[in-house]
Protein backbone atom coordinates (compact mmCIF):
# COMPACT_ATOMS: atom_id res chain seq x y z
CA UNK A 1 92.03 117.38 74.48
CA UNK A 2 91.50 115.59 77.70
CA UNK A 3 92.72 116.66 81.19
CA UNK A 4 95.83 116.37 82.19
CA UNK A 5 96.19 113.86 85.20
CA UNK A 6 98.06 115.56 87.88
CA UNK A 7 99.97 113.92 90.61
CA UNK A 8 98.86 113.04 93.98
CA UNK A 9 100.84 114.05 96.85
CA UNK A 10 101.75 110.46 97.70
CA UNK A 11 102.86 109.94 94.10
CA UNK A 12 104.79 113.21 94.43
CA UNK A 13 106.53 111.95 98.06
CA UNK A 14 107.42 108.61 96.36
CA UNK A 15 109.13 110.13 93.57
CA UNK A 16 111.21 111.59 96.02
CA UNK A 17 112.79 108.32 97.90
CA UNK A 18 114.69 107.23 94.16
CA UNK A 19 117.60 104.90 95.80
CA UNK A 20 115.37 104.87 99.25
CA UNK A 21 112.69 103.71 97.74
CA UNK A 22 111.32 100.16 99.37
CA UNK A 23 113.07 97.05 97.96
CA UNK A 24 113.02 93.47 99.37
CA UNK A 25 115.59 92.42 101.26
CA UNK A 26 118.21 89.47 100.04
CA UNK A 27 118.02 86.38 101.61
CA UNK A 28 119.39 87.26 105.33
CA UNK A 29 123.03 85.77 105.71
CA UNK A 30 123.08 85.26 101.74
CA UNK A 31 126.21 87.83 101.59
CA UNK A 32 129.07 87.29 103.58
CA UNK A 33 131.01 90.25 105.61
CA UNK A 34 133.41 90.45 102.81
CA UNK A 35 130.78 90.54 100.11
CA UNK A 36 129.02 93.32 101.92
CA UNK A 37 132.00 95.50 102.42
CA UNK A 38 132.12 95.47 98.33
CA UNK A 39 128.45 97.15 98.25
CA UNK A 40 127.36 100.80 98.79
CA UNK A 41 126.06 100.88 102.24
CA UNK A 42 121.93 100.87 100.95
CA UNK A 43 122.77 97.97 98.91
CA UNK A 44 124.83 96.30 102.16
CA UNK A 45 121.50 97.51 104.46
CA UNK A 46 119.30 95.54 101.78
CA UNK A 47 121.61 92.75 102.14
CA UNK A 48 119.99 91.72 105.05
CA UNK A 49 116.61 92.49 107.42
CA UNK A 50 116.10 96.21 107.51
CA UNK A 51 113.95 98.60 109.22
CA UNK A 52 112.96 101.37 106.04
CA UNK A 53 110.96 104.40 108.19
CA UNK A 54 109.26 107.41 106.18
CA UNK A 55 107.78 110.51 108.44
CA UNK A 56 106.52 112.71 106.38
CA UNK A 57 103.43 115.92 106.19
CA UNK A 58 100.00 114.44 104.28
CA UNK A 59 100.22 117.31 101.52
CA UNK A 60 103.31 117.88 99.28
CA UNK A 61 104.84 121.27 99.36
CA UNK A 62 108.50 121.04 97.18
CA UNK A 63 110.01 124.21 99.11
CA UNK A 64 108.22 123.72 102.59
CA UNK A 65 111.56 123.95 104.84
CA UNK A 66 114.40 126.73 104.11
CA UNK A 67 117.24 125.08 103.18
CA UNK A 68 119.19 126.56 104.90
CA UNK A 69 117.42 125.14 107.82
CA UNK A 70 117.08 121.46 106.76
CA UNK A 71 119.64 120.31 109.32
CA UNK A 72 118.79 122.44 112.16
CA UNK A 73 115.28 120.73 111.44
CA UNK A 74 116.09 117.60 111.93
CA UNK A 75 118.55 118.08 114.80
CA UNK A 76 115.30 119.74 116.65
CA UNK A 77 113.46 116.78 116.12
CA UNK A 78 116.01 113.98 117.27
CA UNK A 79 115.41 111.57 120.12
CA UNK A 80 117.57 110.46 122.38
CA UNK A 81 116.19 107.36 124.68
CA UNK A 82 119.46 105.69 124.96
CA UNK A 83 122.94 105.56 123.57
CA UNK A 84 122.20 105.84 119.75
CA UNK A 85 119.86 108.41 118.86
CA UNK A 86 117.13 108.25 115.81
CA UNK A 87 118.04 109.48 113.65
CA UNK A 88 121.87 109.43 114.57
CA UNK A 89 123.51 112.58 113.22
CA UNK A 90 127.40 111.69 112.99
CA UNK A 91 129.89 114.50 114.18
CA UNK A 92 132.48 112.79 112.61
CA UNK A 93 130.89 111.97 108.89
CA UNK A 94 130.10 114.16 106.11
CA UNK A 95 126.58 115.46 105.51
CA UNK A 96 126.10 115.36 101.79
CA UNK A 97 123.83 118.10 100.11
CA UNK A 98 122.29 118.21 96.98
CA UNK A 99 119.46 120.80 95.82
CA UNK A 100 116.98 120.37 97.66
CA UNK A 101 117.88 117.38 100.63
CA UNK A 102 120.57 116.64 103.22
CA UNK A 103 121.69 112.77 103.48
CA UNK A 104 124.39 111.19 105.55
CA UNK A 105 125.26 107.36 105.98
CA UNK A 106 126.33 106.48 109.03
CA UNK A 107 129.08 102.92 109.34
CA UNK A 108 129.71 102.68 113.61
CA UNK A 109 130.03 98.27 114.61
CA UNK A 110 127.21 96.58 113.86
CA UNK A 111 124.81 99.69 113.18
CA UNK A 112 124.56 100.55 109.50
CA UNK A 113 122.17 103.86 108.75
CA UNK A 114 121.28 106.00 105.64
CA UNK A 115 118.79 108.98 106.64
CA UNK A 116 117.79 111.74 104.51
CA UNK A 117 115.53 114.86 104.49
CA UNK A 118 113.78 116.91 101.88
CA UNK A 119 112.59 120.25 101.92
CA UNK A 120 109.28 119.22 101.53
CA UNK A 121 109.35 117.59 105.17
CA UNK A 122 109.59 114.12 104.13
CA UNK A 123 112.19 111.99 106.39
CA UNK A 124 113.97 108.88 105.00
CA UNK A 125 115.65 106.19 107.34
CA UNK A 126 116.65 102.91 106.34
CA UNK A 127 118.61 100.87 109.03
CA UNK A 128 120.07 97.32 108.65
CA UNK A 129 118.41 95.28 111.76
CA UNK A 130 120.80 95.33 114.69
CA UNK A 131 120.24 91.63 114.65
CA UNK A 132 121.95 90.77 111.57
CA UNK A 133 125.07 92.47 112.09
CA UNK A 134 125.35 91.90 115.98
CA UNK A 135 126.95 88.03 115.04
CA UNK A 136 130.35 89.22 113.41
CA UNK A 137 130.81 91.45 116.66
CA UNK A 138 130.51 87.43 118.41
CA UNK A 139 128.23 88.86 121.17
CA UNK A 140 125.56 86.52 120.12
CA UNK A 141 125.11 83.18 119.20
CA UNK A 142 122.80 83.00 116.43
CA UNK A 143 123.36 84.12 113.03
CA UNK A 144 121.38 86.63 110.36
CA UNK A 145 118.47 86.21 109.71
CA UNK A 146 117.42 84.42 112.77
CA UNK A 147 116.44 86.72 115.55
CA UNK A 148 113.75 89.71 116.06
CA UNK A 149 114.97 91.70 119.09
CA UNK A 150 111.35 92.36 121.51
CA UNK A 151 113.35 94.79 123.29
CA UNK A 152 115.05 96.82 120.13
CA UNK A 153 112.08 96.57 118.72
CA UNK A 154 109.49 98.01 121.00
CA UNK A 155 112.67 100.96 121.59
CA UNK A 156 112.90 102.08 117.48
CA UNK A 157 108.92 102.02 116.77
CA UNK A 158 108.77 104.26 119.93
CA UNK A 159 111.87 106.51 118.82
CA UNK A 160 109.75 106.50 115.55
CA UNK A 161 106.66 107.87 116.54
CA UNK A 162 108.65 110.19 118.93
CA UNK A 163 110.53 111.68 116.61
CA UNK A 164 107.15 112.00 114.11
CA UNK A 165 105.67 114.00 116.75
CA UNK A 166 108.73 116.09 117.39
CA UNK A 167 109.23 116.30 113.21
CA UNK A 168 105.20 117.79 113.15
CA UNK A 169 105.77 120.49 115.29
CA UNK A 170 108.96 122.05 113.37
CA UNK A 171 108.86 123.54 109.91
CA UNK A 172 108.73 120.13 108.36
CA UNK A 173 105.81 119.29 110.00
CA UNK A 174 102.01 119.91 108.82
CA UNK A 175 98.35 119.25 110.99
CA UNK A 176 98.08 115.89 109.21
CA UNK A 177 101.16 113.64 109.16
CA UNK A 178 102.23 109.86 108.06
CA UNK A 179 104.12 107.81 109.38
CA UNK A 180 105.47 104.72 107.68
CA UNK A 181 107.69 101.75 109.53
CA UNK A 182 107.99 98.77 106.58
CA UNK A 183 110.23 96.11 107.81
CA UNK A 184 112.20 93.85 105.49
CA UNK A 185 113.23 90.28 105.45
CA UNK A 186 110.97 88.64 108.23
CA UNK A 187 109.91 85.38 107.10
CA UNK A 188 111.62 82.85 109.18
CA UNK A 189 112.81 85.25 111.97
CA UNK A 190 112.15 84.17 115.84
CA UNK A 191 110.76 86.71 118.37
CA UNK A 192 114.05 87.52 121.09
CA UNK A 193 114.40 88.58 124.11
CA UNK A 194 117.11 90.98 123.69
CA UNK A 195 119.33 93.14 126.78
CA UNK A 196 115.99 95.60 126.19
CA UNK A 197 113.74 93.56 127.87
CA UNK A 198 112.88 92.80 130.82
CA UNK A 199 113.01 89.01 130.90
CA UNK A 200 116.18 88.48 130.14
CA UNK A 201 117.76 86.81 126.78
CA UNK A 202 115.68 83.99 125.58
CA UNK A 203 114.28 82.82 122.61
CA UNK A 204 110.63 82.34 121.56
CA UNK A 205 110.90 79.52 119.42
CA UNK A 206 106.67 78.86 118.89
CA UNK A 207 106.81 83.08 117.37
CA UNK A 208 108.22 82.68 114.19
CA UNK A 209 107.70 85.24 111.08
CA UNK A 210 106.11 83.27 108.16
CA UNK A 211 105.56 86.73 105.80
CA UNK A 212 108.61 88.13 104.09
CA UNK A 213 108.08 91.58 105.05
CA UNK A 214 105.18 94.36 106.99
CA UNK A 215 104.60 97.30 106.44
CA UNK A 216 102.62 99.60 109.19
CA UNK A 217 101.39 103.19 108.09
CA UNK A 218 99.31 105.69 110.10
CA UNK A 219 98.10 109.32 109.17
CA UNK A 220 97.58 111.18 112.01
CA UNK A 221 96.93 114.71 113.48
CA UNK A 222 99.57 116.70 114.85
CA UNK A 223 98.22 116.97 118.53
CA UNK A 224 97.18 112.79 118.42
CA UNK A 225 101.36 112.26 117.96
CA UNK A 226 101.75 114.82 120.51
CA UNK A 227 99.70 112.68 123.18
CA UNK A 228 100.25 109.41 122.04
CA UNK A 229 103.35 108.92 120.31
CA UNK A 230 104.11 105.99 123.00
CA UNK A 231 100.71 104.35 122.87
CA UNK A 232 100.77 104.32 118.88
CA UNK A 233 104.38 102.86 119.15
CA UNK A 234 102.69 99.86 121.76
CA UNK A 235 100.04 99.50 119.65
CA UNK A 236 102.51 99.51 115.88
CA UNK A 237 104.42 96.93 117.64
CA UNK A 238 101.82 94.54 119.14
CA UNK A 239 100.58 95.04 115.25
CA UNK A 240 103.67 93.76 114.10
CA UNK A 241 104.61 90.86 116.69
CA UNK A 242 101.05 89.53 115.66
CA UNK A 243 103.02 88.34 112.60
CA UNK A 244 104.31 85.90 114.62
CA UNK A 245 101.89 84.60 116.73
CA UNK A 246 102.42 86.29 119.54
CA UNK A 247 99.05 87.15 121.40
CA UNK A 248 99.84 88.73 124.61
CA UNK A 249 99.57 92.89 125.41
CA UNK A 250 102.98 94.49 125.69
């Protein structure tokens, strides 16, 4: 009899996302408001463009983090760089459990978030880009689909890398660690100047997404996320905007 193949620990992490797990978006703007409110909130995220971010350790351990100590985990590890934290942990909604992972979904104007951690230290977040839900609020005058926020952009790679660090140095955290940020429904998208930046609101209408989606992964020590969680976040971004031409340092 031959050997038995055994699992790697990425193939054992992966198992692990089931309805998280990385799908293409629809076409952006394809579903109407009223359509979307019919879905379950992943399937209204994947509706659209959507931001799906995995933190996780390097080696797979099923029973790493108590669980008992799953949400006090994550609570440690939560940034807070402006008025929505990543990953937001509602007061006011339910935390499902199940054996072995916490979950909550999270439904506040035009943010739409489903976050989840495992005991083996792996962190699920899938958001619904701010700029496809930000034109039924009428604040903006462009419709899904169309925009990529600079600003809001540059803000949740940071809050990701931030939080990875943070995440490394609990129980749920190992000395090597990956981080994943795989962005969904690009192609056609303009770079924008959102309130974030800067320069003020303005389109870049010469930066325009011409790939569907990108994924960006790094495995890296605990102390390198330590000391340069913001650097890595600069450098993920200028990594993505390349995708659309844009050329300049941020």
């Amino acid at each position: 009899m031959g050997l038995v193949r055994q699992p790697t620990d990425d193939e054992l992490f992966r198992d692990q996302l089931g309805d998280l797990a990385c799908q293409g978006a629809a076409q952006p703007g394809a579903l109407g408001l009223d359509d979307a409110r019919r879905l379950s909130l992943v399937e209204e995220i994947r509706s659209r463009g959507y931001w799906h971010v995995v933190v996780r350790p390097a080696v797979f351990q099923a029973g790493k983090v108590e669980y008992v100590a799953l949400k006090s985990a994550l609570e440690a590890s939560v940034v807070r760089f402006r008025g929505w934290d990543f990953p937001h942990i509602s007061q006011g909604t339910v935390v499902h459990r199940d054996r072995d992972w916490i979950r909550q979904e999270v439904t506040f104007r035009h943010y739409r978030e489903v976050w989840r951690l495992h005991q083996s230290g792996q962190f699920v977040h899938m958001s619904g880009m701010l700029e496809d839900w930000l034109p039924q609020e009428g604040s903006v005058n462009f419709g899904p689909g169309e925009r990529l926020g600079v600003g809001h952009t540059l803000f949740r790679m940071t809050e990701v890398f931030e939080f990875a660090a943070r995440l490394a140095l609990g129980s749920a955290g190992d000395e090597i660690m990956v981080v994943v940020a795989h962005l969904f429904g690009l192609k056609g998208r303009k770079l924008w100047s959102d309130k974030n930046s800067p320069l003020g609101q303005m389109t870049y209408d010469d930066l325009v997404a011409t790939v569907p989606d990108y994924r960006i992964e790094r495995r890296l020590s605990r102390a390198e996320l330590a000391a340069q969680s913001w650097e890595l976040a600069v450098g993920a971004t200028g990594e993505l905007f390349n995708r659309f031409g844009w050329t300049d340092s941020l």
